[in-house]
Structures are given as structure tokens and as C-alpha cells.
C-alpha atoms as a PDB file:
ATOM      1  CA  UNK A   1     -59.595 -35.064  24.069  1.00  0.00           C
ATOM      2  CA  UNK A   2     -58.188 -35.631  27.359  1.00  0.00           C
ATOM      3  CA  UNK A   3     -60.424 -35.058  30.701  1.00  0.00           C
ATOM      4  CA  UNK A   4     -59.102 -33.988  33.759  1.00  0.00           C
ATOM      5  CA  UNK A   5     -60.098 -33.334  37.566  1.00  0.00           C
ATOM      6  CA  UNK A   6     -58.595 -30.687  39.446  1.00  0.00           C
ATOM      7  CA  UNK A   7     -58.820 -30.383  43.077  1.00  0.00           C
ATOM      8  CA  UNK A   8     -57.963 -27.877  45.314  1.00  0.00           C
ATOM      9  CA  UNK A   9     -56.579 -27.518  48.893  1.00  0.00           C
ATOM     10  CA  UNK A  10     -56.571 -24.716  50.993  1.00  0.00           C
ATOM     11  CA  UNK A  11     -55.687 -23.867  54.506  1.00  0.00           C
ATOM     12  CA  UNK A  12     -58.829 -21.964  56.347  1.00  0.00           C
ATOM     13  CA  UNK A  13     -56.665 -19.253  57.970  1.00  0.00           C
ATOM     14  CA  UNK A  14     -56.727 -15.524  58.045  1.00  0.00           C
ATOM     15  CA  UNK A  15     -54.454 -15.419  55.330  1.00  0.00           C
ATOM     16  CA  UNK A  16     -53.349 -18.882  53.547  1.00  0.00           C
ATOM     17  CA  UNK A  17     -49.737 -20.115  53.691  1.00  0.00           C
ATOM     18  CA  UNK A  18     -50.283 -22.903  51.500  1.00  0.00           C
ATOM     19  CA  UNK A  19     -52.864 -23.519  48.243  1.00  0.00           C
ATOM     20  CA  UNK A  20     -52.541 -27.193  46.670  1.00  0.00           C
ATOM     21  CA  UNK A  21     -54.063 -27.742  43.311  1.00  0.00           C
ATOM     22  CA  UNK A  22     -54.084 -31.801  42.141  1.00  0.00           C
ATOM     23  CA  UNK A  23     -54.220 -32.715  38.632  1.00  0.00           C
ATOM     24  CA  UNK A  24     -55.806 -35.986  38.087  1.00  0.00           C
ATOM     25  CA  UNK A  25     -55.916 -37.419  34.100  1.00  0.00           C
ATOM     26  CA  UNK A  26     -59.459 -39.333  34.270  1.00  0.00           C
ATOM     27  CA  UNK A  27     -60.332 -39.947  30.620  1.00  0.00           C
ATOM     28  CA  UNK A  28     -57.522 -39.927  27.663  1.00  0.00           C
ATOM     29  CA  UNK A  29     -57.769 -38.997  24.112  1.00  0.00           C
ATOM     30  CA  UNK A  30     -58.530 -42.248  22.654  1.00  0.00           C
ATOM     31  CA  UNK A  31     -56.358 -43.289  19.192  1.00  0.00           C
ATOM     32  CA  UNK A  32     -53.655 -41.512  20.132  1.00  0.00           C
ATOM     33  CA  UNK A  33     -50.048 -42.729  21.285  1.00  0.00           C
ATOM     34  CA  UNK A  34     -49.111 -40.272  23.829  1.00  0.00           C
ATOM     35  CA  UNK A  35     -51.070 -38.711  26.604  1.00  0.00           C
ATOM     36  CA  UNK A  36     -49.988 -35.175  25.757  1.00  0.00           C
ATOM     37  CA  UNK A  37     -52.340 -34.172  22.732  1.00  0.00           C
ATOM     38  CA  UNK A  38     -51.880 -30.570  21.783  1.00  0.00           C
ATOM     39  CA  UNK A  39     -51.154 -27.451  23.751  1.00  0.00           C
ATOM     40  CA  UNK A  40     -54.476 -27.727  25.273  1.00  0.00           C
ATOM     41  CA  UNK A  41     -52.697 -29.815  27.936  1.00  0.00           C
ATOM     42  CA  UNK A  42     -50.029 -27.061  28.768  1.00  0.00           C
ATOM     43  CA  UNK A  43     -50.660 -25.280  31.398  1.00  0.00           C
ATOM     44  CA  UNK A  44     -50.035 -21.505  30.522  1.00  0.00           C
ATOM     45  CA  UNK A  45     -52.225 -19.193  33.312  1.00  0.00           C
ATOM     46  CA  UNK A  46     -54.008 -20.066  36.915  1.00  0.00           C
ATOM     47  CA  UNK A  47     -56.574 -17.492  37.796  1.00  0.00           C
ATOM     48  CA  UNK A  48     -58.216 -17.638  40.936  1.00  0.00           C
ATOM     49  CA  UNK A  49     -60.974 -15.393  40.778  1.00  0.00           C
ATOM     50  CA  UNK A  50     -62.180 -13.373  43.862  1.00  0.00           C
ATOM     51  CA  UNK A  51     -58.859 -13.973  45.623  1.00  0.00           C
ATOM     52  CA  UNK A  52     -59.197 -10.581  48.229  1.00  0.00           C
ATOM     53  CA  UNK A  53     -62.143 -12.490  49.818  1.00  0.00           C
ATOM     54  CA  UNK A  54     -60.223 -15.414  49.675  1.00  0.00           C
ATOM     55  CA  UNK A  55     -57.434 -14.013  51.898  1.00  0.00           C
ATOM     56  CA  UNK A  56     -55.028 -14.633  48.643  1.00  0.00           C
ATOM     57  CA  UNK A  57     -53.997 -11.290  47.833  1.00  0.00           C
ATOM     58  CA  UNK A  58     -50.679 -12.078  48.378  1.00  0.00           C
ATOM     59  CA  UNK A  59     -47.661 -13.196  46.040  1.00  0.00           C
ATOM     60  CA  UNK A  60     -47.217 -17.040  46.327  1.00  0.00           C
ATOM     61  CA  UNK A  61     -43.980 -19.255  45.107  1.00  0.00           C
ATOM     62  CA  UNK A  62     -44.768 -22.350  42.844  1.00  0.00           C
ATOM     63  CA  UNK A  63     -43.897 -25.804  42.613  1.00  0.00           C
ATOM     64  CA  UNK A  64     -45.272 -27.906  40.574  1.00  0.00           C
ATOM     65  CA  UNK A  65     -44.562 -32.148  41.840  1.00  0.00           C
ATOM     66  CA  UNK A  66     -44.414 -34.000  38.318  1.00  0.00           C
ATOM     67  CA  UNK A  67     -45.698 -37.784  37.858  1.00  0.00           C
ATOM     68  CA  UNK A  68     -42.470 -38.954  38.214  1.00  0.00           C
ATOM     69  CA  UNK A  69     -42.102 -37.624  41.811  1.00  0.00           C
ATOM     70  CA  UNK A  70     -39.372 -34.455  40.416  1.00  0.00           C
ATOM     71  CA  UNK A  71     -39.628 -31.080  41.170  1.00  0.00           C
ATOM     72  CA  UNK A  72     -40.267 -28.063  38.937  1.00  0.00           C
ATOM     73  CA  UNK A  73     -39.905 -24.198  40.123  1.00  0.00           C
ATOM     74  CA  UNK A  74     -42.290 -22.189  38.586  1.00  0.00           C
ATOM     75  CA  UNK A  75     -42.979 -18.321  38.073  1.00  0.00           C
ATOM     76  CA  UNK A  76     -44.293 -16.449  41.380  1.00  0.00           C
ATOM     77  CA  UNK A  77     -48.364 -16.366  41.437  1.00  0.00           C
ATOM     78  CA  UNK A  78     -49.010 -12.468  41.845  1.00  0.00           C
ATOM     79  CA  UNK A  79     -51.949 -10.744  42.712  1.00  0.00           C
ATOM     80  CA  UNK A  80     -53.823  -8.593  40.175  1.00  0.00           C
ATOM     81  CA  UNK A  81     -55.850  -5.216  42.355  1.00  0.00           C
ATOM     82  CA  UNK A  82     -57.484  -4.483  39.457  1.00  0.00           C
ATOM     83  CA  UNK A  83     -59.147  -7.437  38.466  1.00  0.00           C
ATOM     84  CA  UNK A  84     -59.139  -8.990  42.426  1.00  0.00           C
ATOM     85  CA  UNK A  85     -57.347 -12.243  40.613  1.00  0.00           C
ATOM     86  CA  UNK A  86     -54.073 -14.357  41.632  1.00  0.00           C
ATOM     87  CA  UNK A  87     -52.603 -14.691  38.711  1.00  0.00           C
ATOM     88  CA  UNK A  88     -50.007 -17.698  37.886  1.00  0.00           C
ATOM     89  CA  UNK A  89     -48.616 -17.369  34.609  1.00  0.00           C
ATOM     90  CA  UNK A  90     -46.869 -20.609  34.126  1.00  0.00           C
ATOM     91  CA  UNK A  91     -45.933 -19.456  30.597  1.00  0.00           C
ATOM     92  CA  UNK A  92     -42.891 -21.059  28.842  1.00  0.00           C
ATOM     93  CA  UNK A  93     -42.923 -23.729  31.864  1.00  0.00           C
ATOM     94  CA  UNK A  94     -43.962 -26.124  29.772  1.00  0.00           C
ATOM     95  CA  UNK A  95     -45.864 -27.670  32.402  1.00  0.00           C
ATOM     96  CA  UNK A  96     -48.444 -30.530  30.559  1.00  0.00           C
ATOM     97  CA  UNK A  97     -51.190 -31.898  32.695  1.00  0.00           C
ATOM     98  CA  UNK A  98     -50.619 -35.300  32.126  1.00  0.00           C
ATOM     99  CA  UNK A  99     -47.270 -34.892  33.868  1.00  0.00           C
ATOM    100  CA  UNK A 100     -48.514 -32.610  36.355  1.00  0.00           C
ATOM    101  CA  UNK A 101     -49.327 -34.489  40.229  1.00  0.00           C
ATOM    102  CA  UNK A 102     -49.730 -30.998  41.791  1.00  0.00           C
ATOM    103  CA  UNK A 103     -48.899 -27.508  42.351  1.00  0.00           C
ATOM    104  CA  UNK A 104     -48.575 -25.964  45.721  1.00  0.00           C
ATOM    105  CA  UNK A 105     -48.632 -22.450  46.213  1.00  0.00           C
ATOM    106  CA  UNK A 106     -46.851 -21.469  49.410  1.00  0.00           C
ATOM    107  CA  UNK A 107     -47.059 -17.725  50.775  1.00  0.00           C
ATOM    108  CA  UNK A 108     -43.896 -15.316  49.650  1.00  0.00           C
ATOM    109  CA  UNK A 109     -42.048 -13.506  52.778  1.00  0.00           C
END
């Protein structure tokens, strides 16, 4: 099983322009080749819970910075009234966490 630490960044203003999230790998599956095991290292949904008190009911663009220092566009985060939730569904991405650096969430005008 692979262990990870995720960190998150936020700006402290009325409403957030920016939301990082860093992916650290800190323990890998041991006998095993590759870091990527299974799908549970595939990112497919980011909920932040709470997000109206948070300022982060809001739609947010994605961009996810891979180890290798590319780029990756991913599906708007959108905010969910109902369940008070930003909701990133990364979905067929295929984003894998130990290829992932970050993601930073920047406000949609």
C-alpha cells in the first residue's frame, strides 16, 4: 500500500482565488516494481466539505503540476448547494498520486 500526505493551501480572503493541494508519496508499497499500485492511487473525486463557510462556493479551474514539472488541465471543481461541497471530479483524468506534485484550484470569472 502506498501512503501519502496531502497538504493544503489556501488564501485567507473573503472569497479565495487560489486553493493548492500538494501530494507528497511518503511510504511505497513495498515488493512491487512500480509506484502506481492499483486504482487506489487515481485520483477520481475532491470533496471539500463545508465549502459555503469556507468562502468556496464558487466554480474553480484545475491544474494539476505532474512530477515531471508538465501540466495537466483538469475538469472545473463545481459547487454542490445541496450537499454545501466543492466537488472536483477528476474522473477519466487519469491523474495517479504518485505522479501528482499538486493541484491548484484558481477562482472561475
Amino acid at each position: 500500500m502506498n501512503v501519502y500526505q496531502i497538504d493544503f493551501e489556501q488564501d485567507h480572503e473573503l472569497t479565495p482565488e487560489n486553493l493548492t493541494l500538494f501530494f507528497d508519496l511518503t511510504s511505497n508499497a513495498t515488493n512491487h516494481m512500480h509506484s502506481i499500485i492499483n486504482e487506489n492511487d487515481r485520483i477520481g473525486e475532491i470533496h471539500i466539505f463545508n465549502a459555503a463557510a469556507y468562502k468556496m462556493n464558487i466554480t474553480y479551474t484545475m491544474e494539476a503540476t505532474l512530477e515531471d514539472d508538465s501540466l495537466k488541465t483538469l475538469p472545473d471543481a463545481v459547487y454542490d448547494a445541496a450537499s454545501d461541497r466543492l466537488i472536483a471530479s477528476i474522473g477519466a483524468g487519469h491523474v495517479f498520486m504518485p505522479n501528482l506534485k499538486k493541484i491548484v484550484f484558481t477562482k472561475k470569472v
